[in-house]
Every structure is written in C-alpha cells, then in structure tokens.
C-alpha atoms as a PDB file:
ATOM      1  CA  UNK A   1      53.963 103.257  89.805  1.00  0.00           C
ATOM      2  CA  UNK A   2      55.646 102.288  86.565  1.00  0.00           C
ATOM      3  CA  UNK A   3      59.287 103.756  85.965  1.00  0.00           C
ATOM      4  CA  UNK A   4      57.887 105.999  83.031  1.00  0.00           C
ATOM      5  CA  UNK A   5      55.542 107.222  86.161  1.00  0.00           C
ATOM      6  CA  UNK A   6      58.251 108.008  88.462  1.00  0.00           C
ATOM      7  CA  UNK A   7      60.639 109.657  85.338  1.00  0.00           C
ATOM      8  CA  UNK A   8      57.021 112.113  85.052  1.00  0.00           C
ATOM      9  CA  UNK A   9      57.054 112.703  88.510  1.00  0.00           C
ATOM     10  CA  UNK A  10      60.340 113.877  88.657  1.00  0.00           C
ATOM     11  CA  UNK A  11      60.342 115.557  85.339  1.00  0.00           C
ATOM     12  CA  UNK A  12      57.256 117.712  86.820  1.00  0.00           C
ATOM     13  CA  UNK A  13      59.226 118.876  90.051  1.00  0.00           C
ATOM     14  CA  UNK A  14      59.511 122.390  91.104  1.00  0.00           C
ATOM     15  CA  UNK A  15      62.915 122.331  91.584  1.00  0.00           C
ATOM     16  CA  UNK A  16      63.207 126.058  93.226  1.00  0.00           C
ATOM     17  CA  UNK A  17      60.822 124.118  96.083  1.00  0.00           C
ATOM     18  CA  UNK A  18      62.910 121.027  96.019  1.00  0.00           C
ATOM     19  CA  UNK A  19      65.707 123.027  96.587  1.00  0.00           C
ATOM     20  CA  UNK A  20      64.343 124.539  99.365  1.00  0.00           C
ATOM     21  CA  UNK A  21      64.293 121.602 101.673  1.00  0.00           C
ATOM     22  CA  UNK A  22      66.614 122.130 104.771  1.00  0.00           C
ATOM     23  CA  UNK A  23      70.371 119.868 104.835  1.00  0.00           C
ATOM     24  CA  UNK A  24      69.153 116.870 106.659  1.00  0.00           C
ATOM     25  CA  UNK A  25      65.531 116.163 105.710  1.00  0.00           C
ATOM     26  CA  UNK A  26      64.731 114.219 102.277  1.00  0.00           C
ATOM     27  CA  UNK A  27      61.988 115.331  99.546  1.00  0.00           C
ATOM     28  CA  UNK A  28      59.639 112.387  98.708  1.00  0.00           C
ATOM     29  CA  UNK A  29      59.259 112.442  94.782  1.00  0.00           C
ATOM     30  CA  UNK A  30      56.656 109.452  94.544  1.00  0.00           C
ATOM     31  CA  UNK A  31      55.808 106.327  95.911  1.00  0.00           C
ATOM     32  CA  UNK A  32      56.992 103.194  93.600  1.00  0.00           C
ATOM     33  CA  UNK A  33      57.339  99.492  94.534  1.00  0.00           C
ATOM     34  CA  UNK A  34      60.621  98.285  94.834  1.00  0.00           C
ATOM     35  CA  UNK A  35      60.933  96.369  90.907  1.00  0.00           C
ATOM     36  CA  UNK A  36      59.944  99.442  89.190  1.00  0.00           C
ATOM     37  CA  UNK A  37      62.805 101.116  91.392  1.00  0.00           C
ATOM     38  CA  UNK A  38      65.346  99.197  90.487  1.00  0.00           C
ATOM     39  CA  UNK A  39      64.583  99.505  86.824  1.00  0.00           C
ATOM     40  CA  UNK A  40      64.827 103.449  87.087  1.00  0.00           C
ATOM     41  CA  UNK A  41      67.794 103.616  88.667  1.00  0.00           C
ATOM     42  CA  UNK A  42      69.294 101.238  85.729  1.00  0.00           C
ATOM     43  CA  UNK A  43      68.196 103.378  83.066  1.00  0.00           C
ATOM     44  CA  UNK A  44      69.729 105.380  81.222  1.00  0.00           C
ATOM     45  CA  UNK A  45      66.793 107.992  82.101  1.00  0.00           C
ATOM     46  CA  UNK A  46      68.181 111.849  82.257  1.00  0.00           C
ATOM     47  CA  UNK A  47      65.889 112.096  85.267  1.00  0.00           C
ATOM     48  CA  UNK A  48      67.656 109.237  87.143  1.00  0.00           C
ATOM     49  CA  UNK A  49      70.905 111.397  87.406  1.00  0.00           C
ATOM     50  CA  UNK A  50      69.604 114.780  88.389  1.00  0.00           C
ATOM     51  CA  UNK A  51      70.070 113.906  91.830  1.00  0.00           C
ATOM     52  CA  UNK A  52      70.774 111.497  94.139  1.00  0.00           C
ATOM     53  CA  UNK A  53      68.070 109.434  95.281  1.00  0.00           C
ATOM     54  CA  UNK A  54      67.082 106.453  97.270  1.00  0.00           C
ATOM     55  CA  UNK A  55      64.027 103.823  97.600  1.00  0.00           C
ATOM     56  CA  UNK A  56      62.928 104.145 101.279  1.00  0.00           C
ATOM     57  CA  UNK A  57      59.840 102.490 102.583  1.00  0.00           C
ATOM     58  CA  UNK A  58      57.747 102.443  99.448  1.00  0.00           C
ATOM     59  CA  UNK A  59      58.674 105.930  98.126  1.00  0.00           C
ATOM     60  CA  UNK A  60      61.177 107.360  95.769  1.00  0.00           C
ATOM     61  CA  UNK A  61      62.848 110.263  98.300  1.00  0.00           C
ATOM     62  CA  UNK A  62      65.761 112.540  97.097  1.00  0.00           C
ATOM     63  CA  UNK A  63      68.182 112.533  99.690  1.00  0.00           C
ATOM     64  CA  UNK A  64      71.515 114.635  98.128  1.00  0.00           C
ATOM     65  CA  UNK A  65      70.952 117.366  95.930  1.00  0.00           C
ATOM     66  CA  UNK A  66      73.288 118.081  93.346  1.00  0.00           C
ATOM     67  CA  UNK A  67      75.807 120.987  94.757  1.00  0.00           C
ATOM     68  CA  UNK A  68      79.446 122.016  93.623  1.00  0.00           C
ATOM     69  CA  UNK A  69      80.665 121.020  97.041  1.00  0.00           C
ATOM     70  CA  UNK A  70      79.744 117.720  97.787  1.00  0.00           C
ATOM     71  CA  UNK A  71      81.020 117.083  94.224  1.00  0.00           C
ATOM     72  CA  UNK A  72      84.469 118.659  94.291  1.00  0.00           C
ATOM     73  CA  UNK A  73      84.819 116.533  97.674  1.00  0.00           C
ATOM     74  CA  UNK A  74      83.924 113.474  95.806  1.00  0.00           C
ATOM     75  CA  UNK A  75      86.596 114.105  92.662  1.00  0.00           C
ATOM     76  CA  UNK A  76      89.060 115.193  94.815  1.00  0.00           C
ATOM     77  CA  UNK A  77      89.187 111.527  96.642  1.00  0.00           C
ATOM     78  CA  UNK A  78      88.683 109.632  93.591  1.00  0.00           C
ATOM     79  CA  UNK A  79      91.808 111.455  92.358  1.00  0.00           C
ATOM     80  CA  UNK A  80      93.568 110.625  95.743  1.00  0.00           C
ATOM     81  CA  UNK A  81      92.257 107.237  95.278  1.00  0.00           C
ATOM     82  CA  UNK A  82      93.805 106.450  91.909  1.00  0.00           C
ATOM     83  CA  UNK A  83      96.908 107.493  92.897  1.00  0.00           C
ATOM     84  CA  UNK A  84      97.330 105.027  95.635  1.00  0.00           C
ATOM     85  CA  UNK A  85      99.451 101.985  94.743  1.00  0.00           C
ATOM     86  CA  UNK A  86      97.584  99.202  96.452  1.00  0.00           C
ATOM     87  CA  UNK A  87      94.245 100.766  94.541  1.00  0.00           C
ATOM     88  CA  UNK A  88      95.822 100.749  90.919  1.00  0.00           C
ATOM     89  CA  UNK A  89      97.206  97.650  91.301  1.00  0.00           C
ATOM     90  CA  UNK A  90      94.893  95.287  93.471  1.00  0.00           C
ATOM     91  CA  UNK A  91      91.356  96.821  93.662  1.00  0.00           C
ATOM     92  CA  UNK A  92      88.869  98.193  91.451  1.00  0.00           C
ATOM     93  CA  UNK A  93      87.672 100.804  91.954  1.00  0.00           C
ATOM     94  CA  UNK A  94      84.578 103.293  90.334  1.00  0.00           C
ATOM     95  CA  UNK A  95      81.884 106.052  91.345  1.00  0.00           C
ATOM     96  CA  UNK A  96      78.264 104.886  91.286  1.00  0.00           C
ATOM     97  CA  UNK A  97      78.101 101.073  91.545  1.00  0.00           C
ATOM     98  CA  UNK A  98      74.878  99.348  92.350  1.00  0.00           C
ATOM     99  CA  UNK A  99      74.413  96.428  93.859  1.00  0.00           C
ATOM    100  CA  UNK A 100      73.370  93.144  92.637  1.00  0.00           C
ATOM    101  CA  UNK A 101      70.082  92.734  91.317  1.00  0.00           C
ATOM    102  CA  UNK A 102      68.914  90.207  94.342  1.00  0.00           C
ATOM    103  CA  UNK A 103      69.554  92.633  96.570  1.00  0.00           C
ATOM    104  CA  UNK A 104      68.396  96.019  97.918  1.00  0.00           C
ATOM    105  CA  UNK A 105      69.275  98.333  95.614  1.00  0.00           C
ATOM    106  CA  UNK A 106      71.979 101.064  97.037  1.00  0.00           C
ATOM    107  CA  UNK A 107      74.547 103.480  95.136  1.00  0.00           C
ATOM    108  CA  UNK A 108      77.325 105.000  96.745  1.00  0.00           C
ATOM    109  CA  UNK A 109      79.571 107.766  96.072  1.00  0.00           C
ATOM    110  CA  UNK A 110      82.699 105.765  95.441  1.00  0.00           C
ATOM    111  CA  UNK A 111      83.374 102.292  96.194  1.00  0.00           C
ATOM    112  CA  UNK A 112      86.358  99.831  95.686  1.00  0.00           C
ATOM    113  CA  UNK A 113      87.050  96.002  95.678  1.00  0.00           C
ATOM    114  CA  UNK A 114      89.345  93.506  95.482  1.00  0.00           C
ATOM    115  CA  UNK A 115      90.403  91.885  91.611  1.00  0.00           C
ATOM    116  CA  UNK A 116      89.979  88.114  91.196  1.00  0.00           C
ATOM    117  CA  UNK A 117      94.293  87.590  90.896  1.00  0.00           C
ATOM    118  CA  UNK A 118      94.009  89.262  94.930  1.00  0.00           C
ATOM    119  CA  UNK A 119      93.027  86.024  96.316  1.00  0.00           C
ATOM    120  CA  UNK A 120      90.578  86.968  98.461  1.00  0.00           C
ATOM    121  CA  UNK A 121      87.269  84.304  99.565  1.00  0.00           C
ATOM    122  CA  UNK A 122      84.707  85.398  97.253  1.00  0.00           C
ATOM    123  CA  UNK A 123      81.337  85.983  99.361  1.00  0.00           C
ATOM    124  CA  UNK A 124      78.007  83.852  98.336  1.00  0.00           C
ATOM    125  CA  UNK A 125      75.791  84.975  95.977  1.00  0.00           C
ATOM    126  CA  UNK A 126      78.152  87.843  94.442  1.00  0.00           C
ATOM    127  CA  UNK A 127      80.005  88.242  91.921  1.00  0.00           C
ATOM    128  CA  UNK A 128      84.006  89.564  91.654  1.00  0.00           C
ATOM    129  CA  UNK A 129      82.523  92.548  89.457  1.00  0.00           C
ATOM    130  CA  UNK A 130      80.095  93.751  92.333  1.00  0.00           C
ATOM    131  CA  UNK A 131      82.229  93.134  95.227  1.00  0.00           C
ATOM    132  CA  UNK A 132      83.260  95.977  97.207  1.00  0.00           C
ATOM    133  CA  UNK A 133      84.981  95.811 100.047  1.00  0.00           C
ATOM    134  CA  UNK A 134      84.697  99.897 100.871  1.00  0.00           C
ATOM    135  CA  UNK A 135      81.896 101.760 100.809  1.00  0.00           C
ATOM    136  CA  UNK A 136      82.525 105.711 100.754  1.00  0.00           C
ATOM    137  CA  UNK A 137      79.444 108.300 100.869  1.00  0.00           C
ATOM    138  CA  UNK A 138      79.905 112.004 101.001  1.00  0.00           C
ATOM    139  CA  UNK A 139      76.973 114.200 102.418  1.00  0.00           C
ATOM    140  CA  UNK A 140      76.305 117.950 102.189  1.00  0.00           C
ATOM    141  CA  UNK A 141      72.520 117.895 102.009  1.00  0.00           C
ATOM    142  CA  UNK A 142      72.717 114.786 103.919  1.00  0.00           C
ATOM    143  CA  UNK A 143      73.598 114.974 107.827  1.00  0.00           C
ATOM    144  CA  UNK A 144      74.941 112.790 110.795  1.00  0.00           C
ATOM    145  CA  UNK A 145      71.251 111.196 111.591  1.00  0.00           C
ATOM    146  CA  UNK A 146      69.906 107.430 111.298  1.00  0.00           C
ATOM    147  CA  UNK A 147      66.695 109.388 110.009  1.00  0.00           C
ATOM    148  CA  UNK A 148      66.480 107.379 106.582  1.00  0.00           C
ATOM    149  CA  UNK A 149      68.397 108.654 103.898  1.00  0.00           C
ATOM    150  CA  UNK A 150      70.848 110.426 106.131  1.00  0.00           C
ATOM    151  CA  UNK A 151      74.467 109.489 106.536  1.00  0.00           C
ATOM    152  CA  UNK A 152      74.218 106.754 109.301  1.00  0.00           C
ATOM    153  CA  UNK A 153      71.043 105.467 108.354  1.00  0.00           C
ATOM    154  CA  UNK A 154      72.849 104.287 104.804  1.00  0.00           C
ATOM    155  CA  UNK A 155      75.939 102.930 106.542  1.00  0.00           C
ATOM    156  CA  UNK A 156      73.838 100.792 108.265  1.00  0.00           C
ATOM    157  CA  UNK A 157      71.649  99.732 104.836  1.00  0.00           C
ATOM    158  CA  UNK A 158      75.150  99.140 103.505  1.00  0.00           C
ATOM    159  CA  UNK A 159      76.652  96.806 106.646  1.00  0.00           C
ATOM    160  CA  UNK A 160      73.971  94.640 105.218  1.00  0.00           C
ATOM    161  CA  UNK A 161      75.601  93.864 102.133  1.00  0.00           C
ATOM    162  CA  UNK A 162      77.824  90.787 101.835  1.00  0.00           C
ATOM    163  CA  UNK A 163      81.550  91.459 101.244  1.00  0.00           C
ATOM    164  CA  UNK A 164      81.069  95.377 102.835  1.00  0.00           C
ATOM    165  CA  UNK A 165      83.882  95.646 105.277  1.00  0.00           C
ATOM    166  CA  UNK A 166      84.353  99.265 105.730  1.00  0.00           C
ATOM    167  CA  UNK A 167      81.817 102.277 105.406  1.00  0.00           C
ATOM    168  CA  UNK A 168      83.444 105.773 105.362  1.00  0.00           C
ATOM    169  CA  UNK A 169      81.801 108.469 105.696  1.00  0.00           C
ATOM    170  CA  UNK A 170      82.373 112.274 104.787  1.00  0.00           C
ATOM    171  CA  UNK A 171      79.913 115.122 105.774  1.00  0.00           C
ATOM    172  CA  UNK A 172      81.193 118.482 104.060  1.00  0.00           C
ATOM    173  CA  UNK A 173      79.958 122.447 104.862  1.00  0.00           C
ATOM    174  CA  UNK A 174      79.382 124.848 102.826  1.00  0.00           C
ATOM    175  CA  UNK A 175      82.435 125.693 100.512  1.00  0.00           C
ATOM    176  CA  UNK A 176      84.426 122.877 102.181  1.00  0.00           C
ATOM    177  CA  UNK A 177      85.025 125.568 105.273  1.00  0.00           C
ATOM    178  CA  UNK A 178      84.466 122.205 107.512  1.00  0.00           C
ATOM    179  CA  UNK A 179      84.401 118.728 107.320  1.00  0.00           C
ATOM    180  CA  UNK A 180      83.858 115.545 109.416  1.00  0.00           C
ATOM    181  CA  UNK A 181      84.000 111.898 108.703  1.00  0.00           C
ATOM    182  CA  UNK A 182      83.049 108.625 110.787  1.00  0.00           C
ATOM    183  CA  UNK A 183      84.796 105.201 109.837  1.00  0.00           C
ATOM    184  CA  UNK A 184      82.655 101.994 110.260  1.00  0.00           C
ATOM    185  CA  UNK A 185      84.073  98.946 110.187  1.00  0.00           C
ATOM    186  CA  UNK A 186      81.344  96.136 109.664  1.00  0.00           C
ATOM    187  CA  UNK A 187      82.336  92.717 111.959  1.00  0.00           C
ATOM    188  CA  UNK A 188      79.169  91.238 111.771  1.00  0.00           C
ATOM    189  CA  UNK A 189      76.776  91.626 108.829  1.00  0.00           C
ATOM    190  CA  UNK A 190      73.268  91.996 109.157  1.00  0.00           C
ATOM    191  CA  UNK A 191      73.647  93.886 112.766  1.00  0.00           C
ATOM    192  CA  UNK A 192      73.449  97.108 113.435  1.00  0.00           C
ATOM    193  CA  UNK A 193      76.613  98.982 113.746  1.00  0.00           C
ATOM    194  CA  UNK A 194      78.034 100.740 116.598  1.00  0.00           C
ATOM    195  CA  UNK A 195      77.462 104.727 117.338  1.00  0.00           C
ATOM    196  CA  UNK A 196      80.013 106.888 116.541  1.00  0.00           C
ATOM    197  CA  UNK A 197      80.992 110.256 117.200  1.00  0.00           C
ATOM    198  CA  UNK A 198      81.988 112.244 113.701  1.00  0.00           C
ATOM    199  CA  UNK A 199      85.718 113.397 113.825  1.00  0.00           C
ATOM    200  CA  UNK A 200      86.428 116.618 112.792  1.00  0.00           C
ATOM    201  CA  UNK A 201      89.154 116.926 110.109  1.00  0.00           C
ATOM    202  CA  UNK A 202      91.653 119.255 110.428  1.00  0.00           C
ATOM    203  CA  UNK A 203      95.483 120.235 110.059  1.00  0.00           C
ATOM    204  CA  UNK A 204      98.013 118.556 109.595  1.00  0.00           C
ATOM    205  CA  UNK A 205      96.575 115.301 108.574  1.00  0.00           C
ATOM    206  CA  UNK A 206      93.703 113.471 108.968  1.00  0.00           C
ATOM    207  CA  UNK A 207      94.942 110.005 108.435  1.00  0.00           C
ATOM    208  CA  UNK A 208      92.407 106.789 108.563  1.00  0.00           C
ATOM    209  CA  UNK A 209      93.553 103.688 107.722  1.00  0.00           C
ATOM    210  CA  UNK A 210      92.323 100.388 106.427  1.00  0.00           C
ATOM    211  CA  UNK A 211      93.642  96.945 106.759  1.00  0.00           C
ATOM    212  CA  UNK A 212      94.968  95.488 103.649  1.00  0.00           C
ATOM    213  CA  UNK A 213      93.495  92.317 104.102  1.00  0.00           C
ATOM    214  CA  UNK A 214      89.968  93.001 104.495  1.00  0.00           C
ATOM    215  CA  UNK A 215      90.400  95.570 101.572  1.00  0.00           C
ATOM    216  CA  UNK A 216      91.687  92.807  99.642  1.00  0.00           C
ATOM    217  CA  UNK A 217      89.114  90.310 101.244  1.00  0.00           C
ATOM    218  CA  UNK A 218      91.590  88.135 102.184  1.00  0.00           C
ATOM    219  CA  UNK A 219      91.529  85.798 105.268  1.00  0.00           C
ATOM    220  CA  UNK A 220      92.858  87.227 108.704  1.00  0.00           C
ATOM    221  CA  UNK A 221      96.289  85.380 108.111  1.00  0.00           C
ATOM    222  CA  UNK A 222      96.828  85.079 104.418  1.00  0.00           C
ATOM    223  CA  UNK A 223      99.541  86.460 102.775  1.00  0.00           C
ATOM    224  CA  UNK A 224      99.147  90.090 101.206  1.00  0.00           C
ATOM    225  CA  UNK A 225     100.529  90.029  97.532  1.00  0.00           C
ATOM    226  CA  UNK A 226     104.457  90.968  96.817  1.00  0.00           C
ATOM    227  CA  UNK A 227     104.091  92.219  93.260  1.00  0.00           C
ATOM    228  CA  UNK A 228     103.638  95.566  93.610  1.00  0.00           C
ATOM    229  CA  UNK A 229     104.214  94.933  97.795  1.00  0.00           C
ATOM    230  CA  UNK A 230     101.036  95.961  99.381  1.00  0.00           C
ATOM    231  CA  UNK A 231     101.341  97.631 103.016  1.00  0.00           C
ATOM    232  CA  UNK A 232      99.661  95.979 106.207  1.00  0.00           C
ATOM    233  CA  UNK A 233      97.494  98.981 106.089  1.00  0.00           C
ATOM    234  CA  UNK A 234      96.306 101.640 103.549  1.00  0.00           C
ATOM    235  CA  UNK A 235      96.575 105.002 104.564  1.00  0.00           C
ATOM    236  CA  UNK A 236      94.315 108.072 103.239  1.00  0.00           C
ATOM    237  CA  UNK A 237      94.663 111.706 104.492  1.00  0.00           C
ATOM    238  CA  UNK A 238      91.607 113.405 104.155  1.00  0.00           C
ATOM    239  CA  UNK A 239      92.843 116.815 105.358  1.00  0.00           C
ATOM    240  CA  UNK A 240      95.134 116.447 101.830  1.00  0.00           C
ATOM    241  CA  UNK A 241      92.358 115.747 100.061  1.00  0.00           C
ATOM    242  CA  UNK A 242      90.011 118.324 101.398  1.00  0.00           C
ATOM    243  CA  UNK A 243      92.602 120.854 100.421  1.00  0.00           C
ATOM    244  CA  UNK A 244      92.903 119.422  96.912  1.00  0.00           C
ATOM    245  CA  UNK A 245      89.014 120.025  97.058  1.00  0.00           C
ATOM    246  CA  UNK A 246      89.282 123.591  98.276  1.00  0.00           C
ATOM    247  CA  UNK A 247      91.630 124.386  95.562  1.00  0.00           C
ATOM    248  CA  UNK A 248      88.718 123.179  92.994  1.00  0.00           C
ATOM    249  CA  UNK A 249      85.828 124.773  94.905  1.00  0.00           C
END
C-alpha cells in the first residue's frame, strides 16, 4: 500500500459508519507497511489530520475520532502548560510531535522536553529537538484497555522510547461531566509498565506532580537551574484545568 493508497482509502470512508464505532474499539482504514506509514503521517496530506490514527500490526486503524471534547481537554492543558514557569523557561514544549525517523512512529497529544542550556544527559540516538521527557495523551473515543490503540496499550508503545520518563494519561466523558487520569512513570525502558488503577478527578484539586529533574533529564543529583529557580517538583491541577475546559465546552 503506497501512501497515495492509504490517502484513497481514507478519502473513500463512510464517515457516518466510522463514526459509529463504539468508545473503545478502533476502525481499521487499510493495511500499509510500516515505510509508507511513516511517510503519510509526515505529509502534509488533508486526510492525515482528519483523525487520529495509529500503525498497529500492519494496518492503518483510527483510534480517536475527532470530537469537541477531547479537544477542549487538550487546549485547556496546553494553556495550563504555557503558563507554568519551569515550562516557559526550561522545556519545550508542542502538540503533535513524532518521533524520530529510526523509530516506531507515535504522536501524542502534547508532549514536552528539556532545552539544550537545561543540562540534562542527552539519550543515544536522539536528538535535543525530539526529546521529550513527558508524554501526555487524552482519550474520549479511546478507553482504559491494553487492547491496541487504547490508552494503556500506547503508554506502554511510548515507555519504549528513549528519554520518555513520564506518560500521563487523561480519559474524558462526554461533555467533560467526568474525567480520570493514570500517571506512569517509566524506570526501566523497554519493559512493560506496571498496572494502574485510573484516578478519578474531582474537587478541589487534582494535583500530580513531576520531578524536576527527570523533566529536565537531569541526573538524580544534579543541580536544578537558579535562573528562573525551578521547584523540586512541578505541580499540575487537573481539576483546574478540567474546569477551564468546561468553561470552553
């Protein structure tokens, strides 16, 4: 399958029955081999941004279909984001990164890692431009499963990527009435991570926090820059920013 083959594919859907799929199963679109993949998801295509999709086992699958609520979530905790100190100052930090070209190819939602003036111990093979340190997905169609394409199943594809340190994870309901996150945090690489139990959040805050230095990718005992001072750890209320999101729903 060539990528103008999988653009036709997707151009042909019938996207009232590709709607139709139930919150927690994917659609398969095509099957492609993984080169031809990777060059449709660099394109520029129209079709390559309809949706969100993911190379799974040979086929092209749609895994998060484009909804008002999984994307006010998503601005709402960029905007949070940006407005953190530590973040303007000592990360980068953008929506839709991909990974390197030698590896598997992965987007998230929103991702952030350290600059080059940080410090930190570049890993091998990757460059300061495509290192993040946080990985941050945010499902609506997608559920808590390890069923590929779902939730878990991509925190685990991304604990495989050097440099990952954290994977956060955000599963919203319909109009943002209910949400629930899980927080991995990846100590070996290339291992599967631990089970979790999703965490409901809820008034008055909904804090998780990360540690500056692996953030920053910084070794366990280095020193965490003074100019602007960076805390030992960065806090983020989700409860504050799933309001923000209600307000925009």
């Amino acid at each position: 399958m060539t990528i103008d083959g999988i653009i036709s594919h997707i151009a042909a859907l019938d996207w009232d029955r590709v709607k139709q799929t139930p919150r927690g199963e994917v659609y398969e679109v095509c099957v492609a081999d993984e080169e031809d993949w990777k060059l449709f998801a660099d394109s520029d295509a129209a079709e390559s941004k309809c949706c969100k999709m993911e190379w799974i086992e040979g086929k092209v699958v749609i895994v998060e279909l484009s909804s008002r609520t999984q994307q006010d979530f998503v601005a709402a905790l960029s905007r949070y984001m940006w407005r953190n100190d530590t973040v303007q100052a000592h990360l980068h930090f953008s929506q839709a990164a991909r990974t390197p070209p030698h590896l598997r190819q992965l987007e998230p939602d929103l991702c952030c890692g350290p600059l080059p003036q940080c410090g930190g111990i570049l890993p091998p093979g990757i460059r300061w431009e495509d290192w993040d340190t946080l990985k941050i997905e945010i499902g609506y169609s997608r559920g808590w499963s390890h069923r590929p394409g779902q939730l878990d199943w991509k925190a685990n594809e991304w604990a495989k990527i050097p440099g990952v340190n954290y994977i956060l994870c955000v599963k919203v309901e319909d109009r943002l009435a209910s949400a629930t996150y899980k927080l991995y945090t990846v100590l070996h690489h290339n291992r599967r991570l631990p089970i979790e139990i999703p965490i409901r959040i809820e008034a008055p805050r909904t804090v998780v926090k990360f540690d500056s230095r692996l953030l920053l990718g910084l070794a366990p005992r280095e020193r965490l820059p003074a100019q602007p001072p960076v805390p030992a750890r960065v806090a983020i209320d989700l409860y504050a920013i799933l309001e923000y999101a209600r307000v925009r729903c």
